[in-house]
Protein backbone atom coordinates (compact mmCIF):
# COMPACT_ATOMS: atom_id res chain seq x y z
CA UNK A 1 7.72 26.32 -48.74
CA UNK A 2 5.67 24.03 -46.27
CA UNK A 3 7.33 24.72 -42.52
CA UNK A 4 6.98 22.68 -40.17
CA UNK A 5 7.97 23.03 -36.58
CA UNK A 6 8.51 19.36 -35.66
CA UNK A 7 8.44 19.87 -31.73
CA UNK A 8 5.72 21.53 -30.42
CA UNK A 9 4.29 20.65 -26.80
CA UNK A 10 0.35 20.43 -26.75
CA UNK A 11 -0.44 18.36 -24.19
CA UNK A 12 -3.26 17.89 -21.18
CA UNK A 13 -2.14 20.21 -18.99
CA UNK A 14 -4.59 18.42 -15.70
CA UNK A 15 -1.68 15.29 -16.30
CA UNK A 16 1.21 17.04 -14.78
CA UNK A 17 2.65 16.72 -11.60
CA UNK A 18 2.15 20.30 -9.57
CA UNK A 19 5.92 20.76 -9.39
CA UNK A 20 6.36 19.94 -13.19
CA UNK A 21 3.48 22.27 -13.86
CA UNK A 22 4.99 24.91 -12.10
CA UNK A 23 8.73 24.80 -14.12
CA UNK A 24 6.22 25.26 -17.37
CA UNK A 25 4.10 28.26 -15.93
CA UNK A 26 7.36 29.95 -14.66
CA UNK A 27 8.28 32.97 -16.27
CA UNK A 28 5.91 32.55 -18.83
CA UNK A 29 3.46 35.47 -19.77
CA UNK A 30 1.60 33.66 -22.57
CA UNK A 31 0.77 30.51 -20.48
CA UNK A 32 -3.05 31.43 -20.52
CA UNK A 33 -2.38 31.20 -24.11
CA UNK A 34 -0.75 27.60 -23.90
CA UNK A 35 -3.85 26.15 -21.96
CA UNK A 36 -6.20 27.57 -24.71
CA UNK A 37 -4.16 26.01 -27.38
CA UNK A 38 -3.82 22.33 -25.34
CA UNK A 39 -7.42 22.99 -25.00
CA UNK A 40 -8.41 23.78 -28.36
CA UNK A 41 -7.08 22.93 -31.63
CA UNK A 42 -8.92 25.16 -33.44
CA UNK A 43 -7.41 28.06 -31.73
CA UNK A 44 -3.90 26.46 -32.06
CA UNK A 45 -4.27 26.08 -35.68
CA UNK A 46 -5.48 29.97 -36.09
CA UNK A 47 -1.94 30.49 -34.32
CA UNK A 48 -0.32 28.55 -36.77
CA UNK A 49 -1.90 30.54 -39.48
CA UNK A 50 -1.13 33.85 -38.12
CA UNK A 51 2.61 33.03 -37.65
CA UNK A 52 3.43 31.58 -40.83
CA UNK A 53 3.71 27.52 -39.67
CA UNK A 54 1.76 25.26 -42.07
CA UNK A 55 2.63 21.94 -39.52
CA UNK A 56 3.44 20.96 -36.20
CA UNK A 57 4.05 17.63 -34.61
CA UNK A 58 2.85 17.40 -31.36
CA UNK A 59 5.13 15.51 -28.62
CA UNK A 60 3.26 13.53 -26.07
CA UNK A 61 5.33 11.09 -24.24
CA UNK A 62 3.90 8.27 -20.58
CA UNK A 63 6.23 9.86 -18.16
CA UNK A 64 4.67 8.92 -14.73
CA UNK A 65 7.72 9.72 -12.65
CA UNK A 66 8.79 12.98 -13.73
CA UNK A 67 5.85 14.32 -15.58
CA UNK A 68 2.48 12.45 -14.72
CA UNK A 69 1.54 11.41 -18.10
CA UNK A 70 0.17 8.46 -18.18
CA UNK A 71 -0.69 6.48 -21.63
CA UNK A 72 -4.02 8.39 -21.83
CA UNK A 73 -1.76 10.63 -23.69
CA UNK A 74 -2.06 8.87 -26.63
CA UNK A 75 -5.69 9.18 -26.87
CA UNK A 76 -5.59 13.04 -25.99
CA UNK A 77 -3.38 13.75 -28.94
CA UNK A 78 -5.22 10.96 -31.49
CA UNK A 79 -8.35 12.73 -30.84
CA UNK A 80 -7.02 16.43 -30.87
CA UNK A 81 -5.32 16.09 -34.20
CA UNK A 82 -9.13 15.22 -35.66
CA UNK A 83 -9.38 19.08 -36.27
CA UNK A 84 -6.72 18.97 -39.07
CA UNK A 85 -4.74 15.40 -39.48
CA UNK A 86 -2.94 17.21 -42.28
CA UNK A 87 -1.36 19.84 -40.30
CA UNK A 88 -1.38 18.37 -36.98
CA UNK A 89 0.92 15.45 -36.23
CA UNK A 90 0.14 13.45 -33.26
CA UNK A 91 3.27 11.78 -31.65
CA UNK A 92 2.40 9.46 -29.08
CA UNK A 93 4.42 6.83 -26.76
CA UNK A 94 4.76 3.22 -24.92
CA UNK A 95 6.57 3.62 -22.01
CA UNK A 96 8.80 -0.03 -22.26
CA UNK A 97 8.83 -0.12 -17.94
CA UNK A 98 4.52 0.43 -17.56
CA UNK A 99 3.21 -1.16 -20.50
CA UNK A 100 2.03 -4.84 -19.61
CA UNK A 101 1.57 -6.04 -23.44
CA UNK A 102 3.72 -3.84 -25.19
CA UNK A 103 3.00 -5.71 -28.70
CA UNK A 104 -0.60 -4.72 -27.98
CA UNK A 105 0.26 -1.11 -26.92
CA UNK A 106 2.07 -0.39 -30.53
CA UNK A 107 -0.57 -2.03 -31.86
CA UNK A 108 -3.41 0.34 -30.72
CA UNK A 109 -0.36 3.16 -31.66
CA UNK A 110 -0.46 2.44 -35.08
CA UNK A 111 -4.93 2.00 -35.62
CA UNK A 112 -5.19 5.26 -33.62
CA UNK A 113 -3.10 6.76 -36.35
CA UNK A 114 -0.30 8.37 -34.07
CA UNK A 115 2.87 9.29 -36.41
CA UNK A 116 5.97 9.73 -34.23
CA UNK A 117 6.60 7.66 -30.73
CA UNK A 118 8.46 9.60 -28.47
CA UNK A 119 11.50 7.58 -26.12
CA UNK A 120 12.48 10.38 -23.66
CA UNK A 121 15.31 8.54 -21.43
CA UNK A 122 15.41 11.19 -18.76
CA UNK A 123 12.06 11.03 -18.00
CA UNK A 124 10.95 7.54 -18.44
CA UNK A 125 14.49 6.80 -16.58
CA UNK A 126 15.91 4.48 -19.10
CA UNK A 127 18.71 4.04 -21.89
CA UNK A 128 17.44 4.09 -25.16
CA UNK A 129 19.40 0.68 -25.94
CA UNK A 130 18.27 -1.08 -23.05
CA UNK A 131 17.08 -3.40 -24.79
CA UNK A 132 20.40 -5.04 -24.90
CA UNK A 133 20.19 -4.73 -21.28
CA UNK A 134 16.76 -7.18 -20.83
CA UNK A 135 13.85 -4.27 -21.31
CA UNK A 136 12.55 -6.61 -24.22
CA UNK A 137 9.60 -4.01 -24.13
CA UNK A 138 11.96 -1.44 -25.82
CA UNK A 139 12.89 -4.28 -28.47
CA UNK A 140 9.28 -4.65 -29.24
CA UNK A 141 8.69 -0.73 -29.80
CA UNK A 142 11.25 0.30 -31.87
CA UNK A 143 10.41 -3.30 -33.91
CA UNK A 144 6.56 -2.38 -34.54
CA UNK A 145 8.09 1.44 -35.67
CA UNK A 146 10.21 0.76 -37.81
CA UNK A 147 7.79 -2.30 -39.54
CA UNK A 148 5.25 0.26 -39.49
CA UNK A 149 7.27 3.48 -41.26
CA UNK A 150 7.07 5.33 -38.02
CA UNK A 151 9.86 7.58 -37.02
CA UNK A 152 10.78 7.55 -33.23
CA UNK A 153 12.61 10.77 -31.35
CA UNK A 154 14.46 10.14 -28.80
CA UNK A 155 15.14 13.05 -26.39
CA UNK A 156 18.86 13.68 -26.39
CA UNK A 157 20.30 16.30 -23.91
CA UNK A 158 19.61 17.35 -20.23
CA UNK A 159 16.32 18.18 -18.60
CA UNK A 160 15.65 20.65 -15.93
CA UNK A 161 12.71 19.01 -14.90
CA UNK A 162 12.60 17.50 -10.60
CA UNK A 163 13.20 13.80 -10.72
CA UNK A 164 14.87 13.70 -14.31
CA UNK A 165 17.88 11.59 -14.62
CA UNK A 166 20.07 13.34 -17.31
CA UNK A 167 22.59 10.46 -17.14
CA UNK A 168 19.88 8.85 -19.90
CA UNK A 169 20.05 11.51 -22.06
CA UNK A 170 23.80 10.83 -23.40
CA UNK A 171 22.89 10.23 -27.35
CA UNK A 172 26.05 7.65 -27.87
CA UNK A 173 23.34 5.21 -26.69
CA UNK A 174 21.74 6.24 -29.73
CA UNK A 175 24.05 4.55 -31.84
CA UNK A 176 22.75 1.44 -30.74
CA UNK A 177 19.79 1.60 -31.86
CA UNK A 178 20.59 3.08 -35.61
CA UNK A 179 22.69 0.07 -35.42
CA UNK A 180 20.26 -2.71 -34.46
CA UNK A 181 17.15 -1.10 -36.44
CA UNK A 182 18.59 -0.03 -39.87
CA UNK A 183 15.08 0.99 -41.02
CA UNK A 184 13.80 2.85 -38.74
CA UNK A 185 13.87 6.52 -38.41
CA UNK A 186 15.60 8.05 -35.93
CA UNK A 187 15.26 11.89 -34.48
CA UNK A 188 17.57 12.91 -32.10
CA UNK A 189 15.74 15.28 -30.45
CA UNK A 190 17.76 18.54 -28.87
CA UNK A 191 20.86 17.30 -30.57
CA UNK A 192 22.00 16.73 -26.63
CA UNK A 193 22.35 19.96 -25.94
CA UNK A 194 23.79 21.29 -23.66
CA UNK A 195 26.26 18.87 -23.49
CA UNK A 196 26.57 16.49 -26.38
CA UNK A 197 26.60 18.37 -29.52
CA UNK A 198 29.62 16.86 -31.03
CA UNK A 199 27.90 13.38 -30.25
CA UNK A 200 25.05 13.85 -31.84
CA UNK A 201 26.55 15.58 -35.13
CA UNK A 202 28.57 12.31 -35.19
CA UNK A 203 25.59 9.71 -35.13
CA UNK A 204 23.98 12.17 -37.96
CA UNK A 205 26.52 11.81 -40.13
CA UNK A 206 27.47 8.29 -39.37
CA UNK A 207 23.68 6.79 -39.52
CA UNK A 208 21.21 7.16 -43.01
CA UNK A 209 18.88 6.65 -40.71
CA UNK A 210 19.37 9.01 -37.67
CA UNK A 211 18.63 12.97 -38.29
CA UNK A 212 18.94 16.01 -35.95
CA UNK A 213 16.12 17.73 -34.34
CA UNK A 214 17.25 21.21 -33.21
CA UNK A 215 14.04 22.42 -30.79
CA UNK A 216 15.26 23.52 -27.66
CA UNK A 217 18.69 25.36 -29.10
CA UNK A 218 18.21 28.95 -29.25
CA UNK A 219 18.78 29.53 -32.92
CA UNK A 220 20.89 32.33 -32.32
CA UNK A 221 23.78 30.01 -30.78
CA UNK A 222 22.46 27.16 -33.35
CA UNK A 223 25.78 27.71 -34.96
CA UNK A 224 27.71 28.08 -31.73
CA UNK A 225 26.92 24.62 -31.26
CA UNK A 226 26.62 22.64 -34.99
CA UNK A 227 29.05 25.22 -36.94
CA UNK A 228 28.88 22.76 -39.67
CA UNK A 229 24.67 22.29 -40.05
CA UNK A 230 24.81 22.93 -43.55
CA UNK A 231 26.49 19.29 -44.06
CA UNK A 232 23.53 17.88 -42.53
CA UNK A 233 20.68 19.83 -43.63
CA UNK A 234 19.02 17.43 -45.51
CA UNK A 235 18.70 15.48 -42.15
CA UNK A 236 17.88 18.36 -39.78
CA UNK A 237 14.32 19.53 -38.49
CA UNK A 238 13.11 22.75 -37.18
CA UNK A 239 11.91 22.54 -34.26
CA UNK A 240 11.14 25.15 -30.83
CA UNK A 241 10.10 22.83 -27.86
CA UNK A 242 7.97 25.48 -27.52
CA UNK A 243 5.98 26.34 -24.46
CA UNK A 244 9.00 24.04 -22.77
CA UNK A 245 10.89 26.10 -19.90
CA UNK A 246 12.36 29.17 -21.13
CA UNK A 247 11.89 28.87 -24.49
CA UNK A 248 10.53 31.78 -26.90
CA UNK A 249 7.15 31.84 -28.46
CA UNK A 250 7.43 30.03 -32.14
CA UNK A 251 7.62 32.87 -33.99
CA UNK A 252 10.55 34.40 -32.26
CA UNK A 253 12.32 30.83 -32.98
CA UNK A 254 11.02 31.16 -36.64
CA UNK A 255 12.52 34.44 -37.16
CA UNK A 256 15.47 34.13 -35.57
CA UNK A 257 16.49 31.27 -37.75
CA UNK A 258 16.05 33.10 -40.72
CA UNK A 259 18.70 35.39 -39.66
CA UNK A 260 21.18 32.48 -39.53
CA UNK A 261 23.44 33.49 -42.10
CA UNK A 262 23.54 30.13 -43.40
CA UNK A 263 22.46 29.39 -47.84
CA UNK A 264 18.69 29.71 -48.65
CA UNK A 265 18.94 26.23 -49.96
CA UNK A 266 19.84 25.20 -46.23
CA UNK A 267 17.09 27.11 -44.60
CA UNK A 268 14.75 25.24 -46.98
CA UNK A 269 15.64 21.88 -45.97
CA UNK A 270 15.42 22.38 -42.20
CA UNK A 271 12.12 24.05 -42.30
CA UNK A 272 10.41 22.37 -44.85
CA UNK A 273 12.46 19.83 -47.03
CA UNK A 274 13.43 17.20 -44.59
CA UNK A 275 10.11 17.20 -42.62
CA UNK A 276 8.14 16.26 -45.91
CA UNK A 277 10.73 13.29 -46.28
CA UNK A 278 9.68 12.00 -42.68
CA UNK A 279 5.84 13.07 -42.75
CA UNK A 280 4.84 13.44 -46.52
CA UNK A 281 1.62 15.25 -47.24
């Protein structure tokens, strides 16, 4: 079985804004660890190893409001997936309100190789379907991703972090957008927790093209919250957020879902299965 943890946060740490920076660090004991690993991918891929996680896609998102990343991100992650392309998958982002050609923008995406493009509404302080709305830009994104056989995730759910707007993170505005761009592959990241479960479950099952990311759900109350996961498992993707706010090292995530007493067969397809449908080897 090839895992793959489909959410992981390795990022340049110098981008974020001192009170962002300072939700990551808190109560976190490893986070000399985390800077090694943003810093080094060799060291992050030793982790891997030693924890049992053959991939990871790693979320990078232009957030200048909230975050402080700016679309240097893109870059960053094209050039720190070098180390291993085949185990590291870079997911990148054009932010529809700050790029000024944004044709050009997903253009440079897709020659720098990036694999995912991340739409995080909270942050970047938009609906995903405002497009309909006049942010062409958005039109333009999702157009070149889904021409191009490149899955975007769209954060779904609230977000602790100062200056987020969790009114954008509502996934019915997904719905939209499976709608409008049939093709294209849709990862709903969070499955709006901690609000918006049902929601989500809904545009899984409604949408061939929309599938549930579970990162950021404490896999103990994974259950709590999507009682019927093994109906969708063949669209669901393991994921931790991991070193987000408060959430567990990857192994601890890893383990716990094993536990689930949910079938082998379902296990299989949210660790391994439905990942190698989205990012083949």
């Amino acid at each position: 079985m090839l895992i793959t943890d489909c959410h992981v946060h390795i990022q340049p740490l110098e981008m974020f804004k001192p009170a962002a920076l300072a939700i990551m660090k808190k109560k976190r004991a490893d986070y000399d660890q985390v800077v090694e690993y943003c810093r080094s991918p060799k060291s992050f891929l030793k982790h891997l190893d030693a924890i049992g996680v053959d991939r990871a896609v790693l979320i990078n998102y232009v957030a200048p409001e909230v975050i402080g990343f700016t679309s240097e991100v893109n870059a960053f992650i094209a050039n720190y997936v070098k180390e291993d392309p085949k185990r590291l998958i870079p997911c990148g982002s054009v932010h529809p309100r700050h790029t000024k050609d944004a044709q050009q923008d997903m253009d440079e995406i897709v020659r720098i190789g990036i694999r995912m493009i991340k739409i995080h509404p909270p942050h970047q302080l938009l609906f995903p379907n405002d497009y309909l709305n006049g942010v062409k830009e958005l039109e333009v994104i999702y157009r070149v991703a889904e021409a191009n056989g490149i899955p975007v995730m769209i954060h779904t759910g609230t977000s602790i972090f100062p200056g987020a707007r969790n009114k954008f993170g509502d996934p019915i505005f997904c719905d939209d957008v499976a709608v409008d761009f049939p093709k294209l592959k849709i990862l709903l990241a969070h499955g709006g927790r901690p609000l918006w479960m049902n929601s989500a479950f809904f545009l899984v099952r409604r949408h061939p093209n929309v599938y549930l990311d579970i990162s950021g759900i404490p896999p103990k109350t994974l259950l709590n919250n999507f009682p019927r996961i093994e109906e969708i498992a063949h669209k669901t993707l393991f994921g931790t957020d991991w070193p987000g706010p408060g959430v567990p090292e990857i192994e601890k995530n890893l383990r716990d879902f094993r536990a689930l007493p949910i079938s082998d067969d379902a296990k299989n397809l949210i660790l391994s299965k439905t990942a190698l449908s989205i990012w083949p080897e």
